[in-house]
N, C-alpha and C. Protein backbone atom coordinates (compact mmCIF):
# COMPACT_ATOMS: atom_id res chain seq x y z
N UNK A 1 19.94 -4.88 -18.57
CA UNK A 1 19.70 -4.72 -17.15
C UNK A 1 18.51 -3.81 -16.88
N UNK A 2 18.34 -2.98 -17.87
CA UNK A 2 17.63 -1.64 -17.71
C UNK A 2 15.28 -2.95 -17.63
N UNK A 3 15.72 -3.21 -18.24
CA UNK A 3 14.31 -4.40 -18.59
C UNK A 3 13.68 -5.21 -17.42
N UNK A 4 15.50 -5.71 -16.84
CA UNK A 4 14.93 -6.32 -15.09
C UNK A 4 14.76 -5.33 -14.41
N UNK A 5 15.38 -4.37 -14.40
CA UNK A 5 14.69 -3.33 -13.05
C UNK A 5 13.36 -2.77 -13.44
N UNK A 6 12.97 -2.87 -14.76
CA UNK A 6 11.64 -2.13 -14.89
C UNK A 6 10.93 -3.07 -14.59
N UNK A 7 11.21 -4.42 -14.84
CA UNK A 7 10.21 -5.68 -14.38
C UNK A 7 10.03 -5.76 -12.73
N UNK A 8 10.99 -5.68 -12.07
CA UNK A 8 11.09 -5.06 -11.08
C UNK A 8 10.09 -4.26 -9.88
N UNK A 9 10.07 -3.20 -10.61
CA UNK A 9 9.29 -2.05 -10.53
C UNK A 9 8.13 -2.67 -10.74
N UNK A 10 7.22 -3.01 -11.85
CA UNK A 10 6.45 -3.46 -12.22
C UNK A 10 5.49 -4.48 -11.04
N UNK A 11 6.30 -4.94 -10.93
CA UNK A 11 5.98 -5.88 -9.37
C UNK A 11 5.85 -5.44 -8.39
N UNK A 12 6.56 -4.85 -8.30
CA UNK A 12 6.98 -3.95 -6.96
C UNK A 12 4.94 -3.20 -6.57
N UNK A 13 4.65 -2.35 -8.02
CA UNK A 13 3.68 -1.56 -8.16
C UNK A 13 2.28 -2.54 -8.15
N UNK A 14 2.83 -3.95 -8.38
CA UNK A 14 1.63 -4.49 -8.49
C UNK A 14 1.39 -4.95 -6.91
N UNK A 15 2.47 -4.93 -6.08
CA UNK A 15 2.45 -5.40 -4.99
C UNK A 15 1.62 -4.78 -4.52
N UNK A 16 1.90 -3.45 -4.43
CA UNK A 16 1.15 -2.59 -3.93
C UNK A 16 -0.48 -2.61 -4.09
N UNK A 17 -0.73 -2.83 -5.30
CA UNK A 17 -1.85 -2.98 -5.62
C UNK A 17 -3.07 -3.73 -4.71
N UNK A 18 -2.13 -5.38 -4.47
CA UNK A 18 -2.68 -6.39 -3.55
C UNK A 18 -2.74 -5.81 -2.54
N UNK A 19 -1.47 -4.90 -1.88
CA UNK A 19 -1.76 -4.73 -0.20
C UNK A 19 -2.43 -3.86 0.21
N UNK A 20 -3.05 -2.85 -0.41
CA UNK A 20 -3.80 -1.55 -0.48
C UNK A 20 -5.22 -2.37 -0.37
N UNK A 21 -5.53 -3.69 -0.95
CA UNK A 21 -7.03 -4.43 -0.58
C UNK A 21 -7.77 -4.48 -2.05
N UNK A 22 -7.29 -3.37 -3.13
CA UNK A 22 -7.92 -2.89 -3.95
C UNK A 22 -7.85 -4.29 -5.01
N UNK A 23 -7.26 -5.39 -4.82
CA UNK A 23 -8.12 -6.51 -5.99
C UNK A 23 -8.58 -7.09 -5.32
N UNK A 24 -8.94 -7.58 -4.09
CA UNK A 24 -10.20 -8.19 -3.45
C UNK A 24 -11.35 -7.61 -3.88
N UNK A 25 -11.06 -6.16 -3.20
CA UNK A 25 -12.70 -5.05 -3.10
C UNK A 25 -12.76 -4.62 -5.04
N UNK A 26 -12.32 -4.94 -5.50
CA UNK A 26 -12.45 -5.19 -7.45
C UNK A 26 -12.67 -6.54 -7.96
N UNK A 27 -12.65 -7.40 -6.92
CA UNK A 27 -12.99 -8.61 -7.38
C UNK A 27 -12.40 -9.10 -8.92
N UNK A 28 -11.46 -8.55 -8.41
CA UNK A 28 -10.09 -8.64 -9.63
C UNK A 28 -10.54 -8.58 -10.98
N UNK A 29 -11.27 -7.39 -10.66
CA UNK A 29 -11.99 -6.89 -12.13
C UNK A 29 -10.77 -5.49 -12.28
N UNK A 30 -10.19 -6.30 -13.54
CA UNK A 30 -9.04 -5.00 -13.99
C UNK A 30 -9.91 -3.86 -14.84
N UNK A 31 -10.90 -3.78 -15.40
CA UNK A 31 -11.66 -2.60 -16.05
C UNK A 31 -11.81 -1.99 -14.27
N UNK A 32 -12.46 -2.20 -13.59
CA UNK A 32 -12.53 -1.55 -12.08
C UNK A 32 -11.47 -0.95 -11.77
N UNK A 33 -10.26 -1.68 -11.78
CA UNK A 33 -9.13 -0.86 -11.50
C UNK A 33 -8.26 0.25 -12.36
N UNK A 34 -8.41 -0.17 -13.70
CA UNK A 34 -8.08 0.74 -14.21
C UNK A 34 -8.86 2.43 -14.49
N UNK A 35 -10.06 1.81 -13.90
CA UNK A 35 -10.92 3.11 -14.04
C UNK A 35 -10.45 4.10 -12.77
N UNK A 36 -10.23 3.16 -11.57
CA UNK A 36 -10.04 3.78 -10.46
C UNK A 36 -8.22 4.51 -10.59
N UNK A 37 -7.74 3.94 -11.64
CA UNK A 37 -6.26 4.25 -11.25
C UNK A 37 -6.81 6.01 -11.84
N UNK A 38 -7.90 5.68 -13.30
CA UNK A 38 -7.65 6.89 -14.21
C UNK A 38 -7.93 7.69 -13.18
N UNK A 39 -9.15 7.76 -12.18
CA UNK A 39 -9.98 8.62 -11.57
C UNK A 39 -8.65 9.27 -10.73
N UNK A 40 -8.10 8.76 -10.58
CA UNK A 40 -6.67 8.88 -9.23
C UNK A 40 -5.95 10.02 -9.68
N UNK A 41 -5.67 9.40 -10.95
CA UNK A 41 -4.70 10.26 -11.86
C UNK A 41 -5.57 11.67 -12.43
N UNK A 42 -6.76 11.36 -12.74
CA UNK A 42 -7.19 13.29 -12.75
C UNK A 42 -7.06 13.68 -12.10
N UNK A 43 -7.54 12.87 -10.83
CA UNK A 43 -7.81 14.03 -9.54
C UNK A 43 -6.35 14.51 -9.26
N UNK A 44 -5.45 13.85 -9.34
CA UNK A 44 -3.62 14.25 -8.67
C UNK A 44 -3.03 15.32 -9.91
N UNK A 45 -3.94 15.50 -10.64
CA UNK A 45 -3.90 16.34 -11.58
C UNK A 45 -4.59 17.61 -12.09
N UNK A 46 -5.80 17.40 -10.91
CA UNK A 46 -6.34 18.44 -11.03
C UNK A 46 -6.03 19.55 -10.07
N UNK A 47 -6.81 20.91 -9.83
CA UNK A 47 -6.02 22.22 -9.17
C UNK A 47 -5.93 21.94 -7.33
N UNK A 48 -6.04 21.09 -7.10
CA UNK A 48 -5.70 20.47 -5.58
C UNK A 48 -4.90 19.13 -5.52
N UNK A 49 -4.03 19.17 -6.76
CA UNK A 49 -3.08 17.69 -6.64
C UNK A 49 -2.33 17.63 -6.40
N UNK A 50 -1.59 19.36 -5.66
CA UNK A 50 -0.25 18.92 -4.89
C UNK A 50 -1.07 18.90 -3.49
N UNK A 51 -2.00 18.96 -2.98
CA UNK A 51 -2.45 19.12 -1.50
C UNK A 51 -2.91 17.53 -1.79
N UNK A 52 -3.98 16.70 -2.24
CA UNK A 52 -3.74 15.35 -2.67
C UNK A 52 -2.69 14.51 -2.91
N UNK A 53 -1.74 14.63 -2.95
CA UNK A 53 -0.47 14.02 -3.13
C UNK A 53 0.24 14.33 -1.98
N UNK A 54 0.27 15.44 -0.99
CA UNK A 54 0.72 15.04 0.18
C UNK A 54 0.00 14.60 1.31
N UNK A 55 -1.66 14.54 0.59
CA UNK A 55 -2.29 13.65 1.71
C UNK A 55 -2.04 11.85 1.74
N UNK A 56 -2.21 12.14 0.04
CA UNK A 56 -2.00 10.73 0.25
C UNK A 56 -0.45 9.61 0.53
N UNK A 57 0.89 10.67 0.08
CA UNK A 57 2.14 10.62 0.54
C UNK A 57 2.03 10.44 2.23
N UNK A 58 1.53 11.09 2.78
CA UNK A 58 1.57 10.92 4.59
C UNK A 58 0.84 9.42 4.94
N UNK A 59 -0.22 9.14 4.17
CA UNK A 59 -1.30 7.99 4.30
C UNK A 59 -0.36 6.90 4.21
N UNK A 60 0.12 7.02 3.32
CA UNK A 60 0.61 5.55 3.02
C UNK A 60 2.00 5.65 3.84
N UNK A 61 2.85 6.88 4.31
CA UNK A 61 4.02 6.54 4.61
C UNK A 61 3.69 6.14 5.94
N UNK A 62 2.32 6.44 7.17
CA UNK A 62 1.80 6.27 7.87
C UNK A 62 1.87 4.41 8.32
N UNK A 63 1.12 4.10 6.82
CA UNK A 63 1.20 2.66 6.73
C UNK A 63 1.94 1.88 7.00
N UNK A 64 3.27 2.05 5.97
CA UNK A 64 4.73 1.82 6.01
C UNK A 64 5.21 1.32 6.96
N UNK A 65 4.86 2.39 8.06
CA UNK A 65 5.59 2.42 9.22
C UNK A 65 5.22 1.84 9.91
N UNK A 66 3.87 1.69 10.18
CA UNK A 66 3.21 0.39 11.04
C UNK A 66 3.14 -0.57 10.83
N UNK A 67 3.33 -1.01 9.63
CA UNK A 67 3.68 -2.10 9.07
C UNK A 67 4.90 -2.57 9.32
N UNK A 68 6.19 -2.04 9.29
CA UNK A 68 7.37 -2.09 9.96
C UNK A 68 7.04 -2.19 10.96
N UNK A 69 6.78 -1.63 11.83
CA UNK A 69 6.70 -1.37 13.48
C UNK A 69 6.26 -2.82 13.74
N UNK A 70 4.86 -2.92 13.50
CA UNK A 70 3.97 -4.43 13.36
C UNK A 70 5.13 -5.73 13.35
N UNK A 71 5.76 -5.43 12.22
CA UNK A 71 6.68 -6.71 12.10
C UNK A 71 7.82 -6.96 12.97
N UNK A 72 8.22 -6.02 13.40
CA UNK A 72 9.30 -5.47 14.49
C UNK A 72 8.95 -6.28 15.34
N UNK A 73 7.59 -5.75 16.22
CA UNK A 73 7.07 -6.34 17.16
C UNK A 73 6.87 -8.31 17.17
N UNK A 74 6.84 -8.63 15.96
CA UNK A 74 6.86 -9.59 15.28
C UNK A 74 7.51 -10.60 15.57
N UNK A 75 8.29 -10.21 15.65
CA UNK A 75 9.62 -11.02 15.51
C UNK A 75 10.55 -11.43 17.10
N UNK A 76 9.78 -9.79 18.00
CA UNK A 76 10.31 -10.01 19.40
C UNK A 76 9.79 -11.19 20.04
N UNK A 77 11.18 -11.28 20.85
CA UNK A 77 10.55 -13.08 21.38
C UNK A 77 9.71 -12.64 22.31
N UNK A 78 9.22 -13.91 22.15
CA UNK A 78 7.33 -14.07 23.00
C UNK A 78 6.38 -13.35 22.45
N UNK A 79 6.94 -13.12 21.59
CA UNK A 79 5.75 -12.32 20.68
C UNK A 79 4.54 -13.31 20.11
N UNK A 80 3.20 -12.51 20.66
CA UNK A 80 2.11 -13.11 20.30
C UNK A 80 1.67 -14.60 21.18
N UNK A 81 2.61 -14.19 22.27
CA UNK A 81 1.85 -15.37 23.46
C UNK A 81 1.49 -14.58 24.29
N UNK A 82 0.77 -15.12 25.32
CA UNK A 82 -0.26 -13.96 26.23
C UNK A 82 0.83 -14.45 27.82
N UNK A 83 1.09 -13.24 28.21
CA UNK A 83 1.22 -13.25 29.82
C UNK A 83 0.17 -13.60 30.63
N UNK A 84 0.66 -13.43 32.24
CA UNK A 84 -0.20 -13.87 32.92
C UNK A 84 -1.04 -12.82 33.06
N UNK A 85 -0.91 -11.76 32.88
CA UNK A 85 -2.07 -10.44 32.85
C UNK A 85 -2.16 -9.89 31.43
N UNK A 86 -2.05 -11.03 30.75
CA UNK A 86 -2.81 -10.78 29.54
C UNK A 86 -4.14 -11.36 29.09
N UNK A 87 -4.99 -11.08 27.99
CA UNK A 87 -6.05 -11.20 27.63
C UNK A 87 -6.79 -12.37 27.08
């Protein structure tokens, strides 16, 4: 069981990967990305990587949420047809 949840995960992280933009703008050049993951990982490691890690913790939970919100809105009926004093 322990193998599917890491596969799991695995996906999960690659998801992320796609929705962040970062294999378009890499032109799904994995040497690009892996350079960028290393660069990530010094810097969250270097003597400002707990102040980096809660910038970038707020960034993305920022996302999250609008992204939820976004879909929320989504889903409400009449959603995405225009009123009469709309645009």
């Amino acid at each position: 069981m322990a193998r599917r949840e890491r596969t799991k995960h695995l996906i999960e992280l690659g998801g992320l990967v796609q929705k962040a933009g970062l294999v378009a703008l890499a032109d799904d050049d994995r040497a690009l990305l892996y350079g960028a993951f290393l660069d990530i990982a010094a810097r969250l490691q270097g003597e400002d990587g707990a102040q980096l890690k809660l910038l970038l913790r707020r960034r993305g939970a920022r996302m999250f949420a609008t992204e939820a919100e976004d879909a929320a809105r989504a889903k409400l009926p009449g959603a995405g047809r225009r009123g009469a004093d709309g645009p």
